[in-house]
N, C-alpha and C. Protein backbone atom coordinates (compact mmCIF):
# COMPACT_ATOMS: atom_id res chain seq x y z
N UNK A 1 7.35 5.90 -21.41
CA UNK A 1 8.03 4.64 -21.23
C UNK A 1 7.62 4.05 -19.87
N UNK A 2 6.75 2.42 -19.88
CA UNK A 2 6.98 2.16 -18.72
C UNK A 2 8.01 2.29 -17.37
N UNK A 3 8.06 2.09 -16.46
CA UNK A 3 9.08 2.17 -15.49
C UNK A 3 9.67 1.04 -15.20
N UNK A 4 10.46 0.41 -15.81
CA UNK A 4 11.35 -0.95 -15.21
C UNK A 4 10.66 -1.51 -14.56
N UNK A 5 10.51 -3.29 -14.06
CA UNK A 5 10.61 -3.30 -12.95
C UNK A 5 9.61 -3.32 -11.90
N UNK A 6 7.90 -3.15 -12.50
CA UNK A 6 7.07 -2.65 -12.27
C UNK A 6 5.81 -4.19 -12.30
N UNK A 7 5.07 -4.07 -10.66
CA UNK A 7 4.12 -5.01 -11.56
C UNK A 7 3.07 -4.50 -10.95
N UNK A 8 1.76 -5.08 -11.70
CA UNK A 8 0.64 -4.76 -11.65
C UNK A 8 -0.06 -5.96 -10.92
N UNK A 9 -1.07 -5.77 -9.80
CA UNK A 9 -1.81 -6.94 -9.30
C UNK A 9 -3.04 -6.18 -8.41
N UNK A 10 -3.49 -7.30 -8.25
CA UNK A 10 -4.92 -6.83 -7.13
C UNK A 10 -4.65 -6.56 -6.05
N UNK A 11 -4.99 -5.48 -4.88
CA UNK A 11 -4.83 -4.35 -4.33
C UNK A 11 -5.26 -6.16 -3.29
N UNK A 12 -4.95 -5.88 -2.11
CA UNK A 12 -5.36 -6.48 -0.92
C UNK A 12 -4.89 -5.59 0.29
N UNK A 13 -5.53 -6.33 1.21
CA UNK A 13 -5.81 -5.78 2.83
C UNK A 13 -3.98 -5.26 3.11
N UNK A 14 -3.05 -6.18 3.15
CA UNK A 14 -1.42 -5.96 2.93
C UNK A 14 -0.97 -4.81 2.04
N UNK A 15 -1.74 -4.61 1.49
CA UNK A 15 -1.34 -3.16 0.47
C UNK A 15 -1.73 -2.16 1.19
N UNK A 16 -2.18 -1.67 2.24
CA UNK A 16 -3.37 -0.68 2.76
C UNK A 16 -2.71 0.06 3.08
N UNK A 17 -1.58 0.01 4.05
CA UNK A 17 -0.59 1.19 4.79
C UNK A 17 0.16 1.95 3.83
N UNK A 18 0.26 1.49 2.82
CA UNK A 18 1.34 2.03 1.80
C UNK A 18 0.09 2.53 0.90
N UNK A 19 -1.00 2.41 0.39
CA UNK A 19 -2.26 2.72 -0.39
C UNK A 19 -2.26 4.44 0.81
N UNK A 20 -2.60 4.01 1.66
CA UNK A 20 -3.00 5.09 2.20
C UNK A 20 -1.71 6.71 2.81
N UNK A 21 -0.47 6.01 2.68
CA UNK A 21 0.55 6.74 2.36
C UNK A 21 0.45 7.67 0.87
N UNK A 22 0.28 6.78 -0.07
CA UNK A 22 -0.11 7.51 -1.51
C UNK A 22 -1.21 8.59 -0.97
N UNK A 23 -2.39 7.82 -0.64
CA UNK A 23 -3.43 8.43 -0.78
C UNK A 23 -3.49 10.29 0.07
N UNK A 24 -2.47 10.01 1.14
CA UNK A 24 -2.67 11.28 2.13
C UNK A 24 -1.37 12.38 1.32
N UNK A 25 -0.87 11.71 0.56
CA UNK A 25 0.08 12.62 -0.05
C UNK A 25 -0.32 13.55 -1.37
N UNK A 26 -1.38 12.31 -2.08
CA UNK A 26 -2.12 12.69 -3.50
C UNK A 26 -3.07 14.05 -3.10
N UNK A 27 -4.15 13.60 -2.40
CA UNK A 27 -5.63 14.31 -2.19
C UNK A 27 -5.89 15.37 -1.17
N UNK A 28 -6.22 16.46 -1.26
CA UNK A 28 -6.68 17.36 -0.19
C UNK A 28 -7.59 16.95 0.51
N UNK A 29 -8.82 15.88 0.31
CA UNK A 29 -9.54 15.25 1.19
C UNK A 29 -9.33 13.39 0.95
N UNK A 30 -8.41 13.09 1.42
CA UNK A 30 -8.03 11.49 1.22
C UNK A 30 -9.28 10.42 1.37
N UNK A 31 -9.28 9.63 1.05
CA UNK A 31 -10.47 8.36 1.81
C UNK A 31 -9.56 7.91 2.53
N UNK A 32 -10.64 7.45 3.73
CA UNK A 32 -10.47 7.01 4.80
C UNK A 32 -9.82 5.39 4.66
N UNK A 33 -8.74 4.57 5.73
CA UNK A 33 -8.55 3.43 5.35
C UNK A 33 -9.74 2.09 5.63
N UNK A 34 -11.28 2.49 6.00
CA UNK A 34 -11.96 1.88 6.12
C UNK A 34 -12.58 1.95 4.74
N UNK A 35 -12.86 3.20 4.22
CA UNK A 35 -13.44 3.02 2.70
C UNK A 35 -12.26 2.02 2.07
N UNK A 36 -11.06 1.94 2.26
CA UNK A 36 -10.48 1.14 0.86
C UNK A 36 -10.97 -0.11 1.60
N UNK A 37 -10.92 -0.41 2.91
CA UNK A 37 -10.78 -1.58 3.36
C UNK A 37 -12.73 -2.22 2.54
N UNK A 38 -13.51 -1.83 2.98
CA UNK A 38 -14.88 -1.89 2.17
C UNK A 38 -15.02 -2.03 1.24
N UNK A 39 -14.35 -1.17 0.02
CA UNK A 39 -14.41 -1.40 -1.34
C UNK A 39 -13.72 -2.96 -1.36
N UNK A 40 -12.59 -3.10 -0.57
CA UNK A 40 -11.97 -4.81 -1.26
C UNK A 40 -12.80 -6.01 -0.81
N UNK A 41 -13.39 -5.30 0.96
CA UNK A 41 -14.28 -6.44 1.05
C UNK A 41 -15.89 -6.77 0.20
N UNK A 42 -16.08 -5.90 1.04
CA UNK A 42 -18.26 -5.18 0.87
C UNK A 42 -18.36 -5.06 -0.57
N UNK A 43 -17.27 -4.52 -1.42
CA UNK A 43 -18.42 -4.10 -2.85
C UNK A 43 -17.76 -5.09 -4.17
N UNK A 44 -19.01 -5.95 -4.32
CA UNK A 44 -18.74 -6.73 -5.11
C UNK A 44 -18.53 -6.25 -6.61
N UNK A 45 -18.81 -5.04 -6.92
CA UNK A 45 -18.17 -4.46 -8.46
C UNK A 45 -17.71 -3.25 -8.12
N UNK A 46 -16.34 -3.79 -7.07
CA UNK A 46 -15.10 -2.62 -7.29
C UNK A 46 -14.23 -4.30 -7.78
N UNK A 47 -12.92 -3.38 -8.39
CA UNK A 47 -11.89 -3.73 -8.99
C UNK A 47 -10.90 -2.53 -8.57
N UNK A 48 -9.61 -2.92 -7.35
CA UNK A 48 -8.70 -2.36 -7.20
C UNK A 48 -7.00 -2.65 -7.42
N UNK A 49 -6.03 -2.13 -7.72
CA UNK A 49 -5.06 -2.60 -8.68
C UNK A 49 -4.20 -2.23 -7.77
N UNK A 50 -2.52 -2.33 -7.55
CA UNK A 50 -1.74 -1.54 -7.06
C UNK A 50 -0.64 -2.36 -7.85
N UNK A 51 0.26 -1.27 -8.17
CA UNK A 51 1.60 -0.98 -8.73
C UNK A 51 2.71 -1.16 -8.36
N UNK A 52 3.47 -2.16 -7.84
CA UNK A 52 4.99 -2.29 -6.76
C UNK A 52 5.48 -2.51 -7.87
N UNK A 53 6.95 -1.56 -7.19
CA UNK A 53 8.43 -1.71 -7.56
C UNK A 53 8.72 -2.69 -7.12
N UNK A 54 9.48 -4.01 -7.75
CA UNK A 54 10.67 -4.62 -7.09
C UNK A 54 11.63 -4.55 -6.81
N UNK A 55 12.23 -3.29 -7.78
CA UNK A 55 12.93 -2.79 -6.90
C UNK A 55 13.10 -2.04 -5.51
N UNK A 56 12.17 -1.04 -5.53
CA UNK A 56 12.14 -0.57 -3.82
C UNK A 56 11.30 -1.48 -3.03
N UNK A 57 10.40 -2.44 -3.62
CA UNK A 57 10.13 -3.25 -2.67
C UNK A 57 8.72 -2.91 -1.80
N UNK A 58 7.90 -2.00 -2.81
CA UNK A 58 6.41 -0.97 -2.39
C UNK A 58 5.60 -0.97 -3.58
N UNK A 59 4.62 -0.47 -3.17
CA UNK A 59 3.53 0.17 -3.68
C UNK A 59 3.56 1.13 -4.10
N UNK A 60 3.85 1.77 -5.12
CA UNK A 60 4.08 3.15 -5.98
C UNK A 60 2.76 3.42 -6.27
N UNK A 61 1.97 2.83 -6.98
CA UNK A 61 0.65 3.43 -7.00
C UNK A 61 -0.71 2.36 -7.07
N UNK A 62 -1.82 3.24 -7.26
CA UNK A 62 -3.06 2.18 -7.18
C UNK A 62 -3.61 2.95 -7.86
N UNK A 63 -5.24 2.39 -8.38
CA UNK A 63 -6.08 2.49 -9.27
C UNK A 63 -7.57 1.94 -8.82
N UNK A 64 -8.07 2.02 -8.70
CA UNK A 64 -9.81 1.11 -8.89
C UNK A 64 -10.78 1.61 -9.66
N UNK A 65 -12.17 0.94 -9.74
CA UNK A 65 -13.05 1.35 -10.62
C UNK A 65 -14.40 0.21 -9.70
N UNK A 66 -15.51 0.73 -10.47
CA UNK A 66 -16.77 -0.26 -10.32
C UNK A 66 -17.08 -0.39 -11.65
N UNK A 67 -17.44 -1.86 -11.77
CA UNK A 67 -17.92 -2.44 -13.01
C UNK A 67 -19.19 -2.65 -12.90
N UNK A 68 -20.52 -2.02 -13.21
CA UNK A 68 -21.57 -2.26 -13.04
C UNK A 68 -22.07 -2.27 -14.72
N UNK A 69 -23.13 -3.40 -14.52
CA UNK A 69 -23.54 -3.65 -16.32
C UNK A 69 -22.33 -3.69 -17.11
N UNK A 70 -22.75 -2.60 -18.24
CA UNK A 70 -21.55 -2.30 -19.35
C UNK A 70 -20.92 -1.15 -18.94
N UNK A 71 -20.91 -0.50 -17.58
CA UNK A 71 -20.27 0.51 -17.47
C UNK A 71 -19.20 0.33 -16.44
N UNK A 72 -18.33 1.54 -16.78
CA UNK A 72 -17.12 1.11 -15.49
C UNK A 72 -17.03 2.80 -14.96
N UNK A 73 -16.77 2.76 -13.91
CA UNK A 73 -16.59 4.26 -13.36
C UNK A 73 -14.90 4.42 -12.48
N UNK A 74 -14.46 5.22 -12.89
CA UNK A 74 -13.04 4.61 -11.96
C UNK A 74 -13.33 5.61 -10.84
N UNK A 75 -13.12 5.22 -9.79
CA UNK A 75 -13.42 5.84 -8.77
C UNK A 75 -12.34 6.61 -7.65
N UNK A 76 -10.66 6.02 -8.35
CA UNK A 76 -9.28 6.60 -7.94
C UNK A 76 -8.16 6.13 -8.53
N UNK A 77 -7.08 6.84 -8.62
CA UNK A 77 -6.12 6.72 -9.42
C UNK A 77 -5.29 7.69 -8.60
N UNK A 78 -3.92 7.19 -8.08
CA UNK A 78 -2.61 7.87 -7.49
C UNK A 78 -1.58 7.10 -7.60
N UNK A 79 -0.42 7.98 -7.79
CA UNK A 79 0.87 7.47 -7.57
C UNK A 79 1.75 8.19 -6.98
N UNK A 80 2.75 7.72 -6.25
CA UNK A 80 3.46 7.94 -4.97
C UNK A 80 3.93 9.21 -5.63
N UNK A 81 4.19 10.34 -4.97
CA UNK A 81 5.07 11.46 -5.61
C UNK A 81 6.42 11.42 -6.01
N UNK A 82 7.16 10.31 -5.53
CA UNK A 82 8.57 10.28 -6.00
C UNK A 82 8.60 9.03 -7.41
N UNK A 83 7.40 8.12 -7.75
CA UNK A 83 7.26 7.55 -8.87
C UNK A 83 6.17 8.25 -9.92
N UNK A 84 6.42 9.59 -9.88
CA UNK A 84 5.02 10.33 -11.21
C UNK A 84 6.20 10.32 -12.33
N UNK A 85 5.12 10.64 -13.36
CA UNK A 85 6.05 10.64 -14.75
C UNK A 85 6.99 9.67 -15.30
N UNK A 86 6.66 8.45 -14.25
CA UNK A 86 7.52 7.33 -15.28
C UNK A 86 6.73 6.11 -16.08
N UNK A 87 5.19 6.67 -16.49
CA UNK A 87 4.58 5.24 -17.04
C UNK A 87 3.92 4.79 -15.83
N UNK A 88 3.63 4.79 -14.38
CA UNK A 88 3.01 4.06 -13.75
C UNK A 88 1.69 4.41 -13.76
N UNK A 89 1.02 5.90 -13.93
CA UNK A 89 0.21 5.95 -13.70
C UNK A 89 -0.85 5.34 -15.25
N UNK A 90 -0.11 5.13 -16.32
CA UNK A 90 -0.41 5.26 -17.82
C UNK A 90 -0.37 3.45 -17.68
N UNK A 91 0.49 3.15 -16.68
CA UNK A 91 0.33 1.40 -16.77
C UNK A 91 -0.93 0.52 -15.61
N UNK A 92 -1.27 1.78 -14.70
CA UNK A 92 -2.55 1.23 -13.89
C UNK A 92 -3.86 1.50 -14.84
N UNK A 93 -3.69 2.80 -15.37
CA UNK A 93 -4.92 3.17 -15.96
C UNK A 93 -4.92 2.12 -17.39
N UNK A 94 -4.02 1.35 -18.27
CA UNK A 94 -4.74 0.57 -19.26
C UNK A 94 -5.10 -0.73 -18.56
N UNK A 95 -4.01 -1.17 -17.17
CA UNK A 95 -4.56 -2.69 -16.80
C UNK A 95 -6.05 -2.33 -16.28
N UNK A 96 -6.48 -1.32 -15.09
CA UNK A 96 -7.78 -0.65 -15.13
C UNK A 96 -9.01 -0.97 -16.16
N UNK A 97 -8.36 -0.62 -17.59
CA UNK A 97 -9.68 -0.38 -18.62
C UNK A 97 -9.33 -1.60 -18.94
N UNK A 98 -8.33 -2.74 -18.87
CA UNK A 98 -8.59 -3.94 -19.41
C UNK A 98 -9.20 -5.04 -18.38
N UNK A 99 -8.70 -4.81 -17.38
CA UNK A 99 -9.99 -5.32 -16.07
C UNK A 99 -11.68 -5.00 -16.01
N UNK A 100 -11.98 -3.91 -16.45
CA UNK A 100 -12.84 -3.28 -16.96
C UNK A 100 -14.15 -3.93 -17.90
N UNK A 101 -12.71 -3.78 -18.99
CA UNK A 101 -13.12 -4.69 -20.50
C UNK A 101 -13.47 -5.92 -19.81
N UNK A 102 -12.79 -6.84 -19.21
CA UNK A 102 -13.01 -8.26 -19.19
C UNK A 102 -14.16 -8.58 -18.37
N UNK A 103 -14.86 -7.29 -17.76
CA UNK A 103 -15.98 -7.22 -16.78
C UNK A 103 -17.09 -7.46 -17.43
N UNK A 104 -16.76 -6.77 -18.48
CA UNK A 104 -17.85 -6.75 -19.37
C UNK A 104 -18.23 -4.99 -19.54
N UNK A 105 -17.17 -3.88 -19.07
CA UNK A 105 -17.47 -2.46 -19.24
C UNK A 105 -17.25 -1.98 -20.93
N UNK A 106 -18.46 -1.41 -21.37
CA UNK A 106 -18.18 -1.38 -22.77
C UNK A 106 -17.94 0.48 -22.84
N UNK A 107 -18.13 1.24 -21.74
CA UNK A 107 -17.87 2.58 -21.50
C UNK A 107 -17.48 2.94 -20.24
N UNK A 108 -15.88 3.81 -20.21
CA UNK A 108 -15.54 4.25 -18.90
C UNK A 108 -15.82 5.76 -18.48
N UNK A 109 -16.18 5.91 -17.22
CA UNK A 109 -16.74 7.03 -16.62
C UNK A 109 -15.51 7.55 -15.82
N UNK A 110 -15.50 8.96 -15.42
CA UNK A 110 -14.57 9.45 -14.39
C UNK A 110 -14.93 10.71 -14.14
N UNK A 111 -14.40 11.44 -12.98
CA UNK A 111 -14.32 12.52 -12.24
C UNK A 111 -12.90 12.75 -12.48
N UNK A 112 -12.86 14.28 -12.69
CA UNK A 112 -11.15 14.83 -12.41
C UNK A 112 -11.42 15.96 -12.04
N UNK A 113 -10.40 16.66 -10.98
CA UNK A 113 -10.45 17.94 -10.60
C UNK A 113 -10.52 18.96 -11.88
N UNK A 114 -10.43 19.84 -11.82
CA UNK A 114 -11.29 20.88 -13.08
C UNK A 114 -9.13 21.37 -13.24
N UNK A 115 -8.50 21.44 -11.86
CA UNK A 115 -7.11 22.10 -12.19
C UNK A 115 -6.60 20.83 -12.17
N UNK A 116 -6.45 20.00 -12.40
CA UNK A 116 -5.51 18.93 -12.38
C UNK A 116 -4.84 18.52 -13.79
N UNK A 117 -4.49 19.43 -14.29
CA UNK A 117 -3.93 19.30 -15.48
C UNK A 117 -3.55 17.71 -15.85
N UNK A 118 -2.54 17.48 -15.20
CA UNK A 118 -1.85 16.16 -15.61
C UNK A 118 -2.72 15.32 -15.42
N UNK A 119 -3.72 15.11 -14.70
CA UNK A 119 -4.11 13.80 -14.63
C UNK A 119 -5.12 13.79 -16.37
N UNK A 120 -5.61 14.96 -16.22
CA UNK A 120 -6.30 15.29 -17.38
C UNK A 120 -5.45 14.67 -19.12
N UNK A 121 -4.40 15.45 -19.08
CA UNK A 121 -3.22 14.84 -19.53
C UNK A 121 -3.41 13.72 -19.99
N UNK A 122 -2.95 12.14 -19.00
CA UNK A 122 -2.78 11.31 -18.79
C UNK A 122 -4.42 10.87 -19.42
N UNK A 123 -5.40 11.11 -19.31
CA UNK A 123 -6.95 10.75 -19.77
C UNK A 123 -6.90 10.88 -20.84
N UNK A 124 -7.32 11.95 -21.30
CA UNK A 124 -6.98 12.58 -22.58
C UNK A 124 -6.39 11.29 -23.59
N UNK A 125 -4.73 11.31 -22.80
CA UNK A 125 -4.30 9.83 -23.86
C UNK A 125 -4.56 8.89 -24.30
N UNK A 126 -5.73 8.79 -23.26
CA UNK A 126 -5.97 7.21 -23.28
C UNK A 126 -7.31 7.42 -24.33
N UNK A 127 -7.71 8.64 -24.75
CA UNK A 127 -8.96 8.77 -25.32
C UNK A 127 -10.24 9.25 -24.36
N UNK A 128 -10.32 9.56 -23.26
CA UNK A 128 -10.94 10.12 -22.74
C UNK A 128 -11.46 11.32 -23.49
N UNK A 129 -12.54 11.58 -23.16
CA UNK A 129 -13.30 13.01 -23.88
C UNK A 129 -14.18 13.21 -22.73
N UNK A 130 -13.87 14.83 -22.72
CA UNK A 130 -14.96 15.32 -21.55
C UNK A 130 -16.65 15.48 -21.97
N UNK A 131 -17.00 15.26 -21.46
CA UNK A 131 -18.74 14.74 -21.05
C UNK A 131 -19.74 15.88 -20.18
N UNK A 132 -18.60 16.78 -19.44
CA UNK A 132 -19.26 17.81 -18.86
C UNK A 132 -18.70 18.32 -17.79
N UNK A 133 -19.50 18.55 -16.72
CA UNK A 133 -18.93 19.14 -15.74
C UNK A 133 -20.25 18.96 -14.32
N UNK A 134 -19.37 18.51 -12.90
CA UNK A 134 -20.27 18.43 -11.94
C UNK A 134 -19.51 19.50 -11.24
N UNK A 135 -20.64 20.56 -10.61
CA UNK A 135 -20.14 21.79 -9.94
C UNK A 135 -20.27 21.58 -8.85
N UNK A 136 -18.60 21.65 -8.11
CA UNK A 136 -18.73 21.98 -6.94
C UNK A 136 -18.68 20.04 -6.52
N UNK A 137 -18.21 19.45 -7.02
CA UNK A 137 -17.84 18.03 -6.82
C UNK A 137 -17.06 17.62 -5.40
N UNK A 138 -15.92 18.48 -5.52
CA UNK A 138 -14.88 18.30 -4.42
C UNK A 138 -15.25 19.20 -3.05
N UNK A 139 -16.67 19.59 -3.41
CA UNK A 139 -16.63 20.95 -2.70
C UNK A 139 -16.02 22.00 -2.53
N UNK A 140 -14.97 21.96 -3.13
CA UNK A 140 -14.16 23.25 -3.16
C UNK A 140 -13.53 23.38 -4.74
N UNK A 141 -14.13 22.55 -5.38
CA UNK A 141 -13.66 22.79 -7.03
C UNK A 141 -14.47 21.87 -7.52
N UNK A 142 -14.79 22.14 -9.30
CA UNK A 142 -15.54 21.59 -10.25
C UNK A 142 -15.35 20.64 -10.51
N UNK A 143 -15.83 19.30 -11.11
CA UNK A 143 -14.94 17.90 -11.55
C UNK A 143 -15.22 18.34 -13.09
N UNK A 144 -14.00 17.52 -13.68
CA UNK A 144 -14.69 17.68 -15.09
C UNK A 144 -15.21 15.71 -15.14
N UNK A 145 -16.24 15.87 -15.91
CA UNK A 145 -16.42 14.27 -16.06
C UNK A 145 -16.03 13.60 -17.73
N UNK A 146 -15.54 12.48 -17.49
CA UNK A 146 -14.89 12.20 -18.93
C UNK A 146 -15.28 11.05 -19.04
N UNK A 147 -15.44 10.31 -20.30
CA UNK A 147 -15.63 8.92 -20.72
C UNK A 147 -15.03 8.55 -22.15
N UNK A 148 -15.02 7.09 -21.95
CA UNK A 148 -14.61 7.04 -23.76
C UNK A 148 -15.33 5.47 -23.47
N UNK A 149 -15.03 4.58 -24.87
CA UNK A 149 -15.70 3.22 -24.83
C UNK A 149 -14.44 2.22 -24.69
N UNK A 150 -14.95 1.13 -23.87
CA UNK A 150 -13.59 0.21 -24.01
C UNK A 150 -14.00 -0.86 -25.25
N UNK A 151 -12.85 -1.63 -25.91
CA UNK A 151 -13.13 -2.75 -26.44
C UNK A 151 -11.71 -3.57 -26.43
N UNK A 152 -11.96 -4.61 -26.94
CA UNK A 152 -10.57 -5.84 -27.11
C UNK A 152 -9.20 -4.98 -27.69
N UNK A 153 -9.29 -3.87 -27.89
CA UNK A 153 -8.39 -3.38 -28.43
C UNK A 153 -7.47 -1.91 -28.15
N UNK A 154 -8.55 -1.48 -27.08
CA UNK A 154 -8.79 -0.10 -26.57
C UNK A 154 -7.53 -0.17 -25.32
N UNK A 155 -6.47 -0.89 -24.42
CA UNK A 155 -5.85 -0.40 -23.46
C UNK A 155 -4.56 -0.05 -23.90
N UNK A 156 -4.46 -0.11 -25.37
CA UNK A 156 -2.85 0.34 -25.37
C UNK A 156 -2.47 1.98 -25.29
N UNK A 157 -1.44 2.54 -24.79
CA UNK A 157 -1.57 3.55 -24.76
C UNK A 157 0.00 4.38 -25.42
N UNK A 158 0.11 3.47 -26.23
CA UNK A 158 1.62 3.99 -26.85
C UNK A 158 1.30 4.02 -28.47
């Protein structure tokens, strides 16, 4: 079930302190707040998303990807630890593949930690299928890599 209350929009420079709050809480090696700041300026096929409550009045989570050709690669996906398991991360990842879609991405790419069950989980749903494996990705663990195809019809996830 989505989470009440919830909206979805494009990530900007004002989102960053609270992006990077997620981010140092999510990741054992975080990106830096100059990489997000780069991706929104410098790279013309990223697409980054973030998730506020109106009710608390924040950024619960974010998402991005690069849209290059027909392909999309998502390149991060987190949500705050006190908003997991309510639909936010299941509501960045279809606006994601429908930002994607409208890019013109006709197949999505990803990295996931090899133990990250849930996020795996959460892929999986959406139709993700694993593709393989890059060893030694995180440097200290395997990624698994996953893809599926997008189309006009592909972001629902219920």
């Amino acid at each position: 079930m989505l989470f009440p209350g919830i909206s979805i929009t494009a990530m900007s420079g004002d989102d960053l302190d609270q992006v990077m709050e997620i981010e140092r809480a999510s990741f054992p090696l975080p990106w830096s707040r100059s990489s997000f700041e780069k991706e929104l300026v410098e790279n013309n096929y990223a697409c980054y998303l973030v998730a506020c409550s109106r009710e608390e009045g924040r950024v619960i989570g974010y998402a991005g990807c690069w849209v290059i050709f027909d392909e999309a690669h998502v390149t991060t996906l987190a949500v705050h630890p006190l908003f997991r398991r309510n639909g936010t991360g299941s509501a960045l990842l279809a606006s994601l593949i429908k930002q994607a879609y409208g890019r013109g991405a006709r197949q999505i790419f990803l990295e996931v930690r090899d133990s990250n069950e849930a996020a795996r989980r959460l892929y999986e749903k959406f139709g993700f299928k694993i593709k393989g494996i890059r060893k030694k990705y995180y440097l200290d663990e395997d990624a698994v890599v996953m893809a599926r195809h997008c189309s006009a019809t592909s972001f629902s996830w219920r």
